[in-house]
N, C-alpha and C. Protein backbone atom coordinates (compact mmCIF):
# COMPACT_ATOMS: atom_id res chain seq x y z
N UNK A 1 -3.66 -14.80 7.23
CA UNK A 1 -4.99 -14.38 7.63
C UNK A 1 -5.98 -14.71 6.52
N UNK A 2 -7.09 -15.23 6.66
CA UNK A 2 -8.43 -15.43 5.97
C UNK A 2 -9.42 -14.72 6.74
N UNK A 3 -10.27 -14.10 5.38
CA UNK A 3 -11.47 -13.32 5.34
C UNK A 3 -12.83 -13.59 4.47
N UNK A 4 -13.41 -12.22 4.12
CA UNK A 4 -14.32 -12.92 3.47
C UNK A 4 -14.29 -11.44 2.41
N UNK A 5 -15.02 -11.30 1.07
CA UNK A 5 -15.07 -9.93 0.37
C UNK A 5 -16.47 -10.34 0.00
N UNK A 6 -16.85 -8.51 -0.21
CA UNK A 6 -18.25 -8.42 -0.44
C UNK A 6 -18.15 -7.82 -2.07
N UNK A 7 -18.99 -8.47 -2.86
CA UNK A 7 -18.55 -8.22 -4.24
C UNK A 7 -20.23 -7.73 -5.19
N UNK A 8 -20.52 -6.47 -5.36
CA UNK A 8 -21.73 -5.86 -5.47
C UNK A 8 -21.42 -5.48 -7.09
N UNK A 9 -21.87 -5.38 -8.16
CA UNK A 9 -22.46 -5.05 -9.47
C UNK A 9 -23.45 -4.31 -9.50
N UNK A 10 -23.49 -2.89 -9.71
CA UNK A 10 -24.31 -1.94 -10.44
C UNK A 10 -24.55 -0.77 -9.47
N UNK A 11 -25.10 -0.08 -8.83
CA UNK A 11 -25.43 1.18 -8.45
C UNK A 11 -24.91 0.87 -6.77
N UNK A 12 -24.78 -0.38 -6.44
CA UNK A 12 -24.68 -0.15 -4.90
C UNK A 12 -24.28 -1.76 -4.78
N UNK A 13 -23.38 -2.14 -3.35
CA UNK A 13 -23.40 -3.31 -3.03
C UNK A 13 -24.22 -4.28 -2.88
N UNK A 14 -25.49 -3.70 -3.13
CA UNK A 14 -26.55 -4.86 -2.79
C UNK A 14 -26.95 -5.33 -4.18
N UNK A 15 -26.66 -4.67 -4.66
CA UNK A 15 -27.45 -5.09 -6.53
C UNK A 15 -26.43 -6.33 -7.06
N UNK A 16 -26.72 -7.70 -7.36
CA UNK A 16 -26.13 -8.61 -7.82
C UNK A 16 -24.56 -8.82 -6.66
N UNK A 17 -25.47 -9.08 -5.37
CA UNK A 17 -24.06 -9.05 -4.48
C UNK A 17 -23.71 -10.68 -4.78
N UNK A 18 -21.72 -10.76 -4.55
CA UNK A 18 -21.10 -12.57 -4.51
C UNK A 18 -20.56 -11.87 -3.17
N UNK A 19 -20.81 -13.16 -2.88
CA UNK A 19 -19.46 -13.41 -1.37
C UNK A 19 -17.91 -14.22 -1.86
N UNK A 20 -17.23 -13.99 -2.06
CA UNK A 20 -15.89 -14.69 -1.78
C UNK A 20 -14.92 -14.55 -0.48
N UNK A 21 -14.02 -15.51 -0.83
CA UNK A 21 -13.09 -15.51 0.63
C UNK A 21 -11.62 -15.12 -0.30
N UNK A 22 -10.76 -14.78 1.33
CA UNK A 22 -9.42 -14.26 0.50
C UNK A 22 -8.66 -14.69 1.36
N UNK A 23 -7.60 -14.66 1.29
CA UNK A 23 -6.26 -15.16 1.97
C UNK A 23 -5.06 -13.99 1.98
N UNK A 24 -4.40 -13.46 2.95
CA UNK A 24 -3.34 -12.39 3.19
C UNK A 24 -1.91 -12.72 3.85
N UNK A 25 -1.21 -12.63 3.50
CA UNK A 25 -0.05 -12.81 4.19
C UNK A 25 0.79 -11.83 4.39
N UNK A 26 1.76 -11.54 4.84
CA UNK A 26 2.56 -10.22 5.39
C UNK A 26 3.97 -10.98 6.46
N UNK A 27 4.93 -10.32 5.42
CA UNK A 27 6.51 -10.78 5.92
C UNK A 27 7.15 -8.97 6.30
N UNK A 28 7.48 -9.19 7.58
CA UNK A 28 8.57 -8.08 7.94
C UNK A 28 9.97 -8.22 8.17
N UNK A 29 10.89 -7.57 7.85
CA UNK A 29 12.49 -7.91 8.20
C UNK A 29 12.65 -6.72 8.76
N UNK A 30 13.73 -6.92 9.57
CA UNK A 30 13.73 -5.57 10.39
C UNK A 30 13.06 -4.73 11.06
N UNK A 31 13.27 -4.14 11.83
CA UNK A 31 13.06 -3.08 12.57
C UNK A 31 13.61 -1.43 11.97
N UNK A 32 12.65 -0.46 12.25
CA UNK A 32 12.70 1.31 11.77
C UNK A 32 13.99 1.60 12.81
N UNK A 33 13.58 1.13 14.37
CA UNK A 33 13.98 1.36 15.66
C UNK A 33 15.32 0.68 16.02
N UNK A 34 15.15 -1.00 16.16
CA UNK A 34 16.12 -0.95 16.32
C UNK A 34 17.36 -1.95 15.59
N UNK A 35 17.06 -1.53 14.16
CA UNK A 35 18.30 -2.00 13.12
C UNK A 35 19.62 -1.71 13.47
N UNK A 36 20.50 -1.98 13.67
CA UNK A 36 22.31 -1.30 13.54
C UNK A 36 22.34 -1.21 12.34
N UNK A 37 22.23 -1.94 11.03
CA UNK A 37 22.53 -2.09 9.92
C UNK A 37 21.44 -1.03 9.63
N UNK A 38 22.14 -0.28 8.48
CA UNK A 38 20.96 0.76 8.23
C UNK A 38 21.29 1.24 6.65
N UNK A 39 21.53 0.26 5.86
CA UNK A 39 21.92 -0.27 4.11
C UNK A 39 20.38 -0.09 3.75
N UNK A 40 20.43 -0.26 2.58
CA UNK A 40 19.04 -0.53 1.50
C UNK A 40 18.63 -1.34 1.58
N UNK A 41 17.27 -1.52 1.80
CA UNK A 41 16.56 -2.78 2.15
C UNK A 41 16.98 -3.59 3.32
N UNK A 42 17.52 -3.31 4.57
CA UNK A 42 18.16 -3.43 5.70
C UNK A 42 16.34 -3.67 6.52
N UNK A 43 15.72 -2.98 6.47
CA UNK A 43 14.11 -3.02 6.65
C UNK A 43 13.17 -3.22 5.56
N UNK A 44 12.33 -4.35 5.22
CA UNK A 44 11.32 -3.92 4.35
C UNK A 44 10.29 -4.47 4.97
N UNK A 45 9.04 -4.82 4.64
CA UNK A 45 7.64 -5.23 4.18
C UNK A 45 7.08 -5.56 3.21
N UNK A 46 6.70 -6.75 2.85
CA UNK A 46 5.79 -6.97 1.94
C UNK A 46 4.19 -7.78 2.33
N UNK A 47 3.46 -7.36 1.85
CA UNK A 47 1.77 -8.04 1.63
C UNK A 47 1.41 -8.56 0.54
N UNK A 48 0.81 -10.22 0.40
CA UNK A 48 0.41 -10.24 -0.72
C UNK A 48 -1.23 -10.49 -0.30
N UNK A 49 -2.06 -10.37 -1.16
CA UNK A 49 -3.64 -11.11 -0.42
C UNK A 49 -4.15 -11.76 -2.17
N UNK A 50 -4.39 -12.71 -1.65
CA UNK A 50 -4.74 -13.86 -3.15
C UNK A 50 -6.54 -13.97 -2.65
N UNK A 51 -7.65 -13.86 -4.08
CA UNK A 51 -8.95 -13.38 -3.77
C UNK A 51 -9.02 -14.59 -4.43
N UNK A 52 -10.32 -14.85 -4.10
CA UNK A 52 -11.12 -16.17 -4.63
C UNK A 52 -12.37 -15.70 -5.33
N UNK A 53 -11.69 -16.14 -6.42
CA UNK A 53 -13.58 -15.80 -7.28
C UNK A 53 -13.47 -14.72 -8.13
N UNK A 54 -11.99 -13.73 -7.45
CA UNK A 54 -11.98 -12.68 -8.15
C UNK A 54 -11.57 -12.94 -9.84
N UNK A 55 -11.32 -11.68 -10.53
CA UNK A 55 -11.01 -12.32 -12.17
C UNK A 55 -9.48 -12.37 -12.31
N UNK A 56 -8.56 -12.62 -11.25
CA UNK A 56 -7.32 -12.83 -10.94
C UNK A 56 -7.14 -13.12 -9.27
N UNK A 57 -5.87 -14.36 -9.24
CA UNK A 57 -5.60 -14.60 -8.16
C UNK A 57 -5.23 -13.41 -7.19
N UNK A 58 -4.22 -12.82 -7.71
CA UNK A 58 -3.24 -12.11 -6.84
C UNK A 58 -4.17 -11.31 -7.15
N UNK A 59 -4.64 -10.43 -5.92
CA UNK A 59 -5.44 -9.28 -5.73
C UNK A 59 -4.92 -8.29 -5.58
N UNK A 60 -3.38 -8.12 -4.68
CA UNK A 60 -2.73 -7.08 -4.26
C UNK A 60 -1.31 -7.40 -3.71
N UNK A 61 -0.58 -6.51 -3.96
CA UNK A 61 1.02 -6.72 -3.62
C UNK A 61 1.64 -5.64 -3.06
N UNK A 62 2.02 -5.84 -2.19
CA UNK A 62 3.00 -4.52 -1.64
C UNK A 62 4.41 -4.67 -1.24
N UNK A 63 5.64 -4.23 -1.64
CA UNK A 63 6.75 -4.22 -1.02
C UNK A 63 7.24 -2.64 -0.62
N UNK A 64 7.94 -2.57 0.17
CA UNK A 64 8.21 -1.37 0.70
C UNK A 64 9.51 -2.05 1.67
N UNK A 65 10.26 -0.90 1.33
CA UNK A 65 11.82 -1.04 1.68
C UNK A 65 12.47 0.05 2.05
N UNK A 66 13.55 0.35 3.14
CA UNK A 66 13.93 1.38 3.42
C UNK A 66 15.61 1.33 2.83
N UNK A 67 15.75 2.73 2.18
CA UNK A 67 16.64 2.75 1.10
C UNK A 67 18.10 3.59 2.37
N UNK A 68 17.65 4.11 3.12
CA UNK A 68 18.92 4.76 4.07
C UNK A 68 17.17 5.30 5.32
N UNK A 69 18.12 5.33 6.40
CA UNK A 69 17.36 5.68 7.66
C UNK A 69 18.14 6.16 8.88
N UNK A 70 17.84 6.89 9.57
CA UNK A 70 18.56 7.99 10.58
C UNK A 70 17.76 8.31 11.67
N UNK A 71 18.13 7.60 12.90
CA UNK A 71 17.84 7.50 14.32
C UNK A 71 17.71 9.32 14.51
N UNK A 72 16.10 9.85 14.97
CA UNK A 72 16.09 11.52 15.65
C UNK A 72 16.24 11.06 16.91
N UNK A 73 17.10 11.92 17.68
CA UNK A 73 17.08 11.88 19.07
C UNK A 73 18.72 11.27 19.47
N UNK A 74 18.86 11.28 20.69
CA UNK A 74 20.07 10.60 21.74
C UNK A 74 19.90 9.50 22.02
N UNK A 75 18.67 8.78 21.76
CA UNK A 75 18.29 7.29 22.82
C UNK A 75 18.65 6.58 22.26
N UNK A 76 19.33 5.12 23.05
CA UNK A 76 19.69 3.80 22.43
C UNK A 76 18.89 3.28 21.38
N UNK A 77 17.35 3.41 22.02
CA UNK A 77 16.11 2.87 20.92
C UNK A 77 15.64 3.63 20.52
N UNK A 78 15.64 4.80 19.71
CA UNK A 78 15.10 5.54 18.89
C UNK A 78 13.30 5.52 19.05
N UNK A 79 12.85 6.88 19.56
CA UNK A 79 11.58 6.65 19.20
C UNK A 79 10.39 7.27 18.18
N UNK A 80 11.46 7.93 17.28
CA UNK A 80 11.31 8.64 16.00
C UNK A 80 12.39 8.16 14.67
N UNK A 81 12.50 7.68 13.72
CA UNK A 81 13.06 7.71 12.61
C UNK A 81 13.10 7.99 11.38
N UNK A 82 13.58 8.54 10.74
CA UNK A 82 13.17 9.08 9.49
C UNK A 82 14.07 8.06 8.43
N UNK A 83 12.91 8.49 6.99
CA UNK A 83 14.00 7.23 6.40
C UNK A 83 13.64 7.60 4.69
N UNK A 84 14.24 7.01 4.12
CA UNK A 84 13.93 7.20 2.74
C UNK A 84 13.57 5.83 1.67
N UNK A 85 12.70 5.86 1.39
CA UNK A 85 11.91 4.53 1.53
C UNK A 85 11.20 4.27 -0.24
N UNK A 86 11.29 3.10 -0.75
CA UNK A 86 10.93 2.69 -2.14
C UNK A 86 9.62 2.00 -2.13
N UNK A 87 8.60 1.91 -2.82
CA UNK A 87 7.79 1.29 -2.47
C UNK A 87 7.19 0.87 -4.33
N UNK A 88 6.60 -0.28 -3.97
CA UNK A 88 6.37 -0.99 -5.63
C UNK A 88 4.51 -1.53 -4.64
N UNK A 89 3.07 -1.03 -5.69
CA UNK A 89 2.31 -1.87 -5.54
C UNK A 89 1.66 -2.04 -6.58
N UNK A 90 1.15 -2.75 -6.16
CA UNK A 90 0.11 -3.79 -7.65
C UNK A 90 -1.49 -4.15 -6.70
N UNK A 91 -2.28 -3.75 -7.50
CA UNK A 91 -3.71 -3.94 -7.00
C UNK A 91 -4.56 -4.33 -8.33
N UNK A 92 -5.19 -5.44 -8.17
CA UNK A 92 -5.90 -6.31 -9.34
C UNK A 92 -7.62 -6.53 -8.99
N UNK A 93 -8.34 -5.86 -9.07
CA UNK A 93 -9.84 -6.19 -8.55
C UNK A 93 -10.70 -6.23 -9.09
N UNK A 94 -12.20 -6.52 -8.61
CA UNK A 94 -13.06 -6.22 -9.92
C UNK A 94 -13.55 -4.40 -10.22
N UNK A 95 -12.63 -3.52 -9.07
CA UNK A 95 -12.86 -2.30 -8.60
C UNK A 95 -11.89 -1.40 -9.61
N UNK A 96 -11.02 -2.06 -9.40
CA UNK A 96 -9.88 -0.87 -10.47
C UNK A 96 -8.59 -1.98 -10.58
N UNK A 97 -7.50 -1.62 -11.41
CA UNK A 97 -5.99 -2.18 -11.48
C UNK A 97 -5.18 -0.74 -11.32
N UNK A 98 -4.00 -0.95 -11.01
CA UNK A 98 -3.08 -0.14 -10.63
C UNK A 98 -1.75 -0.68 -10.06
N UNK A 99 -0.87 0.23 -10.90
CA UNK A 99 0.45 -0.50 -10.54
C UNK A 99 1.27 0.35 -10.57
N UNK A 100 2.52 0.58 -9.78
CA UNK A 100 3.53 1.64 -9.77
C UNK A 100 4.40 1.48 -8.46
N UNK A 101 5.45 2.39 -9.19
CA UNK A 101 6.92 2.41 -8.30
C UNK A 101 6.54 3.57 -7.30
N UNK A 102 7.29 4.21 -6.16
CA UNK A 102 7.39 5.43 -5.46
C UNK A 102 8.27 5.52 -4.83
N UNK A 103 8.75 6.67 -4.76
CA UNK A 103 9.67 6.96 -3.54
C UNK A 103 9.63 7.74 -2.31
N UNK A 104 9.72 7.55 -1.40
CA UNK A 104 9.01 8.54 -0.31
C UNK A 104 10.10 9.04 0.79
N UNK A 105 9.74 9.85 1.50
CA UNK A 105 9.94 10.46 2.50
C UNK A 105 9.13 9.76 3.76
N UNK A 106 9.88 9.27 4.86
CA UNK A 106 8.92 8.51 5.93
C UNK A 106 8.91 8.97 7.10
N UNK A 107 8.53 8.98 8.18
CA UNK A 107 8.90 9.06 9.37
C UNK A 107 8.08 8.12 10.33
N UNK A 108 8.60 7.35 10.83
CA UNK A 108 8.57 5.96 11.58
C UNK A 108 8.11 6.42 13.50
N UNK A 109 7.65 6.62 13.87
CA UNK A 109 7.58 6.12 15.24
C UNK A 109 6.63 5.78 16.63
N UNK A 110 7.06 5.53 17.58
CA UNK A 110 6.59 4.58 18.76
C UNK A 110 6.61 5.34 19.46
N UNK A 111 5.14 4.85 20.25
CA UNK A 111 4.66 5.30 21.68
C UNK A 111 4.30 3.64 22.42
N UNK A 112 4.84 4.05 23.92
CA UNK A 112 4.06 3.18 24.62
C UNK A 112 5.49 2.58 25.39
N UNK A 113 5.20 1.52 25.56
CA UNK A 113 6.46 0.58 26.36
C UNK A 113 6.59 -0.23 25.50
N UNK A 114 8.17 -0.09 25.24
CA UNK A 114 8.60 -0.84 23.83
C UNK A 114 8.65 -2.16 24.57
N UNK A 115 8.43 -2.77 25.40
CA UNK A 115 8.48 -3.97 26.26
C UNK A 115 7.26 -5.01 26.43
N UNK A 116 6.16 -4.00 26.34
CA UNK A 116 4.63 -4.12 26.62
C UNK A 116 3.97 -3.70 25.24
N UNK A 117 2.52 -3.18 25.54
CA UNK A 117 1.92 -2.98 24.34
C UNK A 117 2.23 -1.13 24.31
N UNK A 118 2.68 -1.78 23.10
CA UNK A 118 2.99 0.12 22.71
C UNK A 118 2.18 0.13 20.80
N UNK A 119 2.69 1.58 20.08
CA UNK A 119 2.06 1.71 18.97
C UNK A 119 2.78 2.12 17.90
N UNK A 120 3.03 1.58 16.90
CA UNK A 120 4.12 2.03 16.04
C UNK A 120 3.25 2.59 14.64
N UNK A 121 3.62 4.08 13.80
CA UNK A 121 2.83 5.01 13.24
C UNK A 121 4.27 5.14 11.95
N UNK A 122 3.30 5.27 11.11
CA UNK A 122 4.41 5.51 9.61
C UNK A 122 3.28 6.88 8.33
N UNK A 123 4.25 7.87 8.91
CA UNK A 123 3.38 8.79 7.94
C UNK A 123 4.47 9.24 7.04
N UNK A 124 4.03 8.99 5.38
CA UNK A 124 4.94 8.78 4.15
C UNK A 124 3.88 9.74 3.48
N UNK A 125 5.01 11.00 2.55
CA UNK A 125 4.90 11.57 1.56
C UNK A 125 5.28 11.16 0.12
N UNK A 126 4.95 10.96 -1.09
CA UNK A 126 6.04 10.02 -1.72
C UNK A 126 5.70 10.91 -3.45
N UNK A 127 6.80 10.51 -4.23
CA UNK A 127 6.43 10.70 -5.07
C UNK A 127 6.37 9.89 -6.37
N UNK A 128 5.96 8.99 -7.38
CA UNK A 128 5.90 8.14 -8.12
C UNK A 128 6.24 8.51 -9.31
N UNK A 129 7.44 8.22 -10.18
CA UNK A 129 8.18 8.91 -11.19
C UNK A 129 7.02 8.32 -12.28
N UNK A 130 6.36 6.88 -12.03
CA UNK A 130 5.42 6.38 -13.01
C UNK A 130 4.39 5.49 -12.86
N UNK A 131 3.13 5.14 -12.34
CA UNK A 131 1.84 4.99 -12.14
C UNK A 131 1.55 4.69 -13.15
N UNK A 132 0.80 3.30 -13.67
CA UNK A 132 -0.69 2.87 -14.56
C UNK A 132 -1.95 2.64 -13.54
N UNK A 133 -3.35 3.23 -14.15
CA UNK A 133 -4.23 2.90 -13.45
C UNK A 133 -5.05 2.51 -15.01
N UNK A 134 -6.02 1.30 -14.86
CA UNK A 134 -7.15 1.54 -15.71
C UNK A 134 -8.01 2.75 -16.23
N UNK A 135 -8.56 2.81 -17.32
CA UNK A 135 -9.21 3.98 -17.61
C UNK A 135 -10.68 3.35 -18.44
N UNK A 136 -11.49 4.10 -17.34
CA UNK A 136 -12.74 2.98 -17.90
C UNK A 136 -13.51 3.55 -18.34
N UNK A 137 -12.87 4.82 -19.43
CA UNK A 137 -13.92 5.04 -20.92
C UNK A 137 -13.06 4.82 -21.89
N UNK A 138 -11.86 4.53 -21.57
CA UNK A 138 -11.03 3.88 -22.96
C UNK A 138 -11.88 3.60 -23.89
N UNK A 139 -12.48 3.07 -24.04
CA UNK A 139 -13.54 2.53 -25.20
C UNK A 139 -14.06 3.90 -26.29
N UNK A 140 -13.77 5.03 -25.50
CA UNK A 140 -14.69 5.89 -26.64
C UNK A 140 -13.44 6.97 -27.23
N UNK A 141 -11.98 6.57 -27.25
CA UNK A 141 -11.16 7.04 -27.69
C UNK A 141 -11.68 6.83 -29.31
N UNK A 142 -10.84 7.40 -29.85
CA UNK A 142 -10.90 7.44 -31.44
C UNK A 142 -9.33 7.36 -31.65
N UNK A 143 -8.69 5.92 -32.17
CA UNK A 143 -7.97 5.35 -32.52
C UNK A 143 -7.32 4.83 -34.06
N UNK A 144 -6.60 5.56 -34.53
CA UNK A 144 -6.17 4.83 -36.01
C UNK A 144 -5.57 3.82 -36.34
N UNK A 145 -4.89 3.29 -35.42
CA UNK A 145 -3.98 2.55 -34.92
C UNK A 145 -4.39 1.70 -33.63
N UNK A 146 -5.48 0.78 -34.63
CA UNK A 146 -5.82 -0.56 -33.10
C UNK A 146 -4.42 -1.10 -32.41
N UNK A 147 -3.69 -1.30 -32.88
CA UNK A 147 -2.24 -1.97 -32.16
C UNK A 147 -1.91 -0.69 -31.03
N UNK A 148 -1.66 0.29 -31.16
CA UNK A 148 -1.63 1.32 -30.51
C UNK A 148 -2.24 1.53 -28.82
N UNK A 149 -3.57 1.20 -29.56
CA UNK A 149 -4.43 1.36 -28.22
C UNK A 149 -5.00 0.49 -27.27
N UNK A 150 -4.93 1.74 -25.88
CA UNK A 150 -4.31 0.61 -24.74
C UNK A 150 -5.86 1.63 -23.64
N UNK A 151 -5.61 0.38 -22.86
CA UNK A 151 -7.12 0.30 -22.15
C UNK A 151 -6.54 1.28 -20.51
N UNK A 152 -5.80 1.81 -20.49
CA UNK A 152 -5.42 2.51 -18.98
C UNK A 152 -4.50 3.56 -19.48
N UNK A 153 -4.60 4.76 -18.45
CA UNK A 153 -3.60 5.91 -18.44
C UNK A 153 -2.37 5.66 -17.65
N UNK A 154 -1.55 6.84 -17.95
CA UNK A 154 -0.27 6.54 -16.63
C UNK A 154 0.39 7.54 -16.83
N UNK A 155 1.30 7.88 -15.90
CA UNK A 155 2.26 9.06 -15.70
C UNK A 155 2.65 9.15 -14.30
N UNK A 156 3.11 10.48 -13.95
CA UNK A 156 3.86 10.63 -12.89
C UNK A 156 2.79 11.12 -11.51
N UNK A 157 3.09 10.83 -10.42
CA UNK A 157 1.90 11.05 -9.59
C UNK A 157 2.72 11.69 -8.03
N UNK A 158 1.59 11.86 -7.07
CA UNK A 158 2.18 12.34 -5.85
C UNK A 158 1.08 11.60 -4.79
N UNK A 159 1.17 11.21 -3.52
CA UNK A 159 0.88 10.15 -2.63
C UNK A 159 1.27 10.70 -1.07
N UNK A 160 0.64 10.04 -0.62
CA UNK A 160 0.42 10.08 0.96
C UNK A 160 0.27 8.94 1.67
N UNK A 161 0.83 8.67 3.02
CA UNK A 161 0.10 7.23 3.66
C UNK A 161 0.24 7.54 4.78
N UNK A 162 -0.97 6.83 5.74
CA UNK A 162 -0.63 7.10 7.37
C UNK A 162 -0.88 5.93 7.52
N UNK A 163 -0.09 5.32 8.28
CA UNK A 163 -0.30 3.62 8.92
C UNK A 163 -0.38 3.79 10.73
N UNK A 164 -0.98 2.48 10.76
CA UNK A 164 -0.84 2.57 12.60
C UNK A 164 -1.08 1.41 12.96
N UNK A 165 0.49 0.35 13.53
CA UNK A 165 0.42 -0.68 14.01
C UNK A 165 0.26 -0.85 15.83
N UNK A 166 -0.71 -1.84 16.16
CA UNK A 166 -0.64 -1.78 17.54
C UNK A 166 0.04 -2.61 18.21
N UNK A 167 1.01 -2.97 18.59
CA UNK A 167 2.15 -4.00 19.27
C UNK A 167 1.67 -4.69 20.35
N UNK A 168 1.71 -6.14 20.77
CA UNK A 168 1.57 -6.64 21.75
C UNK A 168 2.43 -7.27 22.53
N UNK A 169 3.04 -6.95 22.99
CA UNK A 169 4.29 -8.20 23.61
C UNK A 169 4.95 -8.96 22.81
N UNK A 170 5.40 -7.54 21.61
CA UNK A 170 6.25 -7.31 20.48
C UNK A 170 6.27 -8.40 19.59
N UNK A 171 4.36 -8.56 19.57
CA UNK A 171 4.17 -9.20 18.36
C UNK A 171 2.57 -8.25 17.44
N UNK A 172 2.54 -8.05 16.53
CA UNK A 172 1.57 -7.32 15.63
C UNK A 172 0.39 -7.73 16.72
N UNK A 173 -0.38 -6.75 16.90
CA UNK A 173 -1.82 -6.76 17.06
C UNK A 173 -2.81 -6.02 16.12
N UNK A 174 -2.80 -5.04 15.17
CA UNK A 174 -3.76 -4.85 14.23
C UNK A 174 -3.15 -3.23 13.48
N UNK A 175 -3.78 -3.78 12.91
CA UNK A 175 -2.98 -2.42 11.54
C UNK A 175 -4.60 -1.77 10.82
N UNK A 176 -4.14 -0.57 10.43
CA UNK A 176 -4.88 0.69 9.65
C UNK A 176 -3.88 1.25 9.01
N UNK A 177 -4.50 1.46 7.59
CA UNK A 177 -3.94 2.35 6.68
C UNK A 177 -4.57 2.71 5.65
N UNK A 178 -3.68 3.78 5.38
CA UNK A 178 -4.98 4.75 4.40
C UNK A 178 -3.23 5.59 2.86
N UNK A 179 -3.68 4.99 1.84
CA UNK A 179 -2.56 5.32 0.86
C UNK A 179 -3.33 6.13 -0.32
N UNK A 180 -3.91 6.98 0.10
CA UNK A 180 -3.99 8.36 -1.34
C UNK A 180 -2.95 8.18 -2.39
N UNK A 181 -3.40 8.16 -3.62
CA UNK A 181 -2.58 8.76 -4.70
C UNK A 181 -3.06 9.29 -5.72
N UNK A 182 -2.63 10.65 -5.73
CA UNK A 182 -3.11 11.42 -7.18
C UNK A 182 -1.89 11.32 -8.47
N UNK A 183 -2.68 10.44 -9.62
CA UNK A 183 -1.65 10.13 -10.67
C UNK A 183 -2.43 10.86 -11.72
N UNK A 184 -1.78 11.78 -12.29
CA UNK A 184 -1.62 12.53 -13.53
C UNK A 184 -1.20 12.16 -14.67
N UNK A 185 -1.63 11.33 -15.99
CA UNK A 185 -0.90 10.82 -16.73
C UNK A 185 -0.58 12.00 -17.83
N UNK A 186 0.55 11.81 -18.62
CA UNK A 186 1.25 12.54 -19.59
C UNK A 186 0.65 12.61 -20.67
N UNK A 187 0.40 14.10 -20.82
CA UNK A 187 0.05 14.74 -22.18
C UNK A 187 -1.67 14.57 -21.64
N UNK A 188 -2.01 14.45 -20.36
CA UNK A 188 -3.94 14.76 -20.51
C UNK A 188 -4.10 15.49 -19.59
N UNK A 189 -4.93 16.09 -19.83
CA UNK A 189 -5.80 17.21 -19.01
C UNK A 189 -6.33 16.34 -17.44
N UNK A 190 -6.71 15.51 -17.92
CA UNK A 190 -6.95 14.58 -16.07
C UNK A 190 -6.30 14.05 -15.44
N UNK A 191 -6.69 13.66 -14.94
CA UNK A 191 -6.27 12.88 -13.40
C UNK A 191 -7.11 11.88 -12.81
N UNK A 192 -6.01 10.87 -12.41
CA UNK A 192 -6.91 9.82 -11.57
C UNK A 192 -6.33 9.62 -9.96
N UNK A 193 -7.88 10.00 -9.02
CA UNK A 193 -7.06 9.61 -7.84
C UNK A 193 -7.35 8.09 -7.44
N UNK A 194 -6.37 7.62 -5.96
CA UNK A 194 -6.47 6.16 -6.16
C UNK A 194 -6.74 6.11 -4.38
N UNK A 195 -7.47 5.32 -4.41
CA UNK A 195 -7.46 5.63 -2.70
C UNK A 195 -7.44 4.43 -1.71
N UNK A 196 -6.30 3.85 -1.21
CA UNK A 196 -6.61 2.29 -0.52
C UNK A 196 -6.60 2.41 0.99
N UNK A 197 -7.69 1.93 1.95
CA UNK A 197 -8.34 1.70 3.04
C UNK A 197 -8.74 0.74 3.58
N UNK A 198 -7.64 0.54 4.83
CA UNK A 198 -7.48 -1.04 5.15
C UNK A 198 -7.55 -1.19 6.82
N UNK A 199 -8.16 -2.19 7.04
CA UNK A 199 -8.31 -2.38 8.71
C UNK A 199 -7.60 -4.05 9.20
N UNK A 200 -7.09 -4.28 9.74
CA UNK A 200 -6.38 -5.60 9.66
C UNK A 200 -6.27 -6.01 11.02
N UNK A 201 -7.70 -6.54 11.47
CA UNK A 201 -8.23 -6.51 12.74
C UNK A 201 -7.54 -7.87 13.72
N UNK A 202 -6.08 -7.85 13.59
CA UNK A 202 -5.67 -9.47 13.93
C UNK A 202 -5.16 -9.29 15.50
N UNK A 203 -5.59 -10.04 16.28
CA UNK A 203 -5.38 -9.78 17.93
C UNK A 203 -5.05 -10.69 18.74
N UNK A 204 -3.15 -11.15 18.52
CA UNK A 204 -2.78 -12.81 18.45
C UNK A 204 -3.37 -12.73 20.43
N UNK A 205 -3.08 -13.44 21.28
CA UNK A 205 -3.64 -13.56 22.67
C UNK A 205 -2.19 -13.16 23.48
């Protein structure tokens, strides 16, 4: 998929706005529903999206993998699953950086006619043993030790995600998602939350 990004400097998007274009790609293996094999990484996902113009190629990375998963219900095709799920992302912008492992709690499932257009929903609790995000007053630390000092916080964090794919004649028709994370780094009084919001308006015919 190709797009376009709106890239604004100073109090609001309009002040010193660039236009660039971006490029996205997205690989799935498996099925939540209907895997037999149900090993580690038996299902994953990954996204990468490469920005143009930005101050790095790779803009964003996502893999997400299901580590063990368990059919709720009696039905051949499962239309609920729960699963226990790893997830690694990386986000590079002119907005923030952020990078970290998680582990989550998932639950996977479908409405509609798994035949026809139906809707497949992933709402994940997770927790991240370790999170870096930038920290953009670094600069007014008081440092004895220049080798020492480092331009971002990090520590252990806690996360949320609700996704919602729309299926077409069991091929992707468009995705939403929304991934909260509150990361707490070690030994400070703050906190940084992180918040990614995505619409992925693709509607093959």
């Amino acid at each position: 998929m190709a797009g376009g990004r709106v890239i604004g400097e100073g109090q609001s998007i309009t002040e010193n706005t660039n236009y660039y274009g971006f490029l996205e790609g997205n690989v799935q293996y498996g099925s939540p529903f209907t895997n037999e094999r149900r090993k580690p990484f038996d299902r994953f996902d990954t996204g990468l999206q490469l920005n143009l113009g930005d101050k790095t190629a790779v803009g964003r990375l996502q893999i997400r993998g299901d580590l063990a998963s368990w059919p709720l219900g009696s039905e051949e095709v499962p239309r609920h699953v729960f699963a226990i799920t790893q997830d690694f992302d990386y986000v590079n912008n002119e907005a923030y950086e952020y990078g970290g492992q998680s582990f989550g709690l998932t639950l996977f499932s479908a409405y509609g006619d798994p035949t026809g257009t139906h809707l497949w929903t992933r709402l994940t609790g997770y927790v991240s043993p370790m999170a870096a995000v930038n920290a953009d007053y670094s600069f007014l630390a008081d440092v004895a030790d220049a080798e020492r000092f480092r331009e971002y916080d990090y520590g252990p964090g806690l996360g949320a995600a609700v996704e919602m794919l729309l299926i077409r004649r069991l091929r992707p028709g468009g995705a939403r998602g929304s991934t909260p994370n509150l990361n707490r780094p070690v030994g400070s009084g703050t906190g940084s939350f992180i918040s990614l919001a995505y619409t992925d308006p693709a509607f093959p015919p």
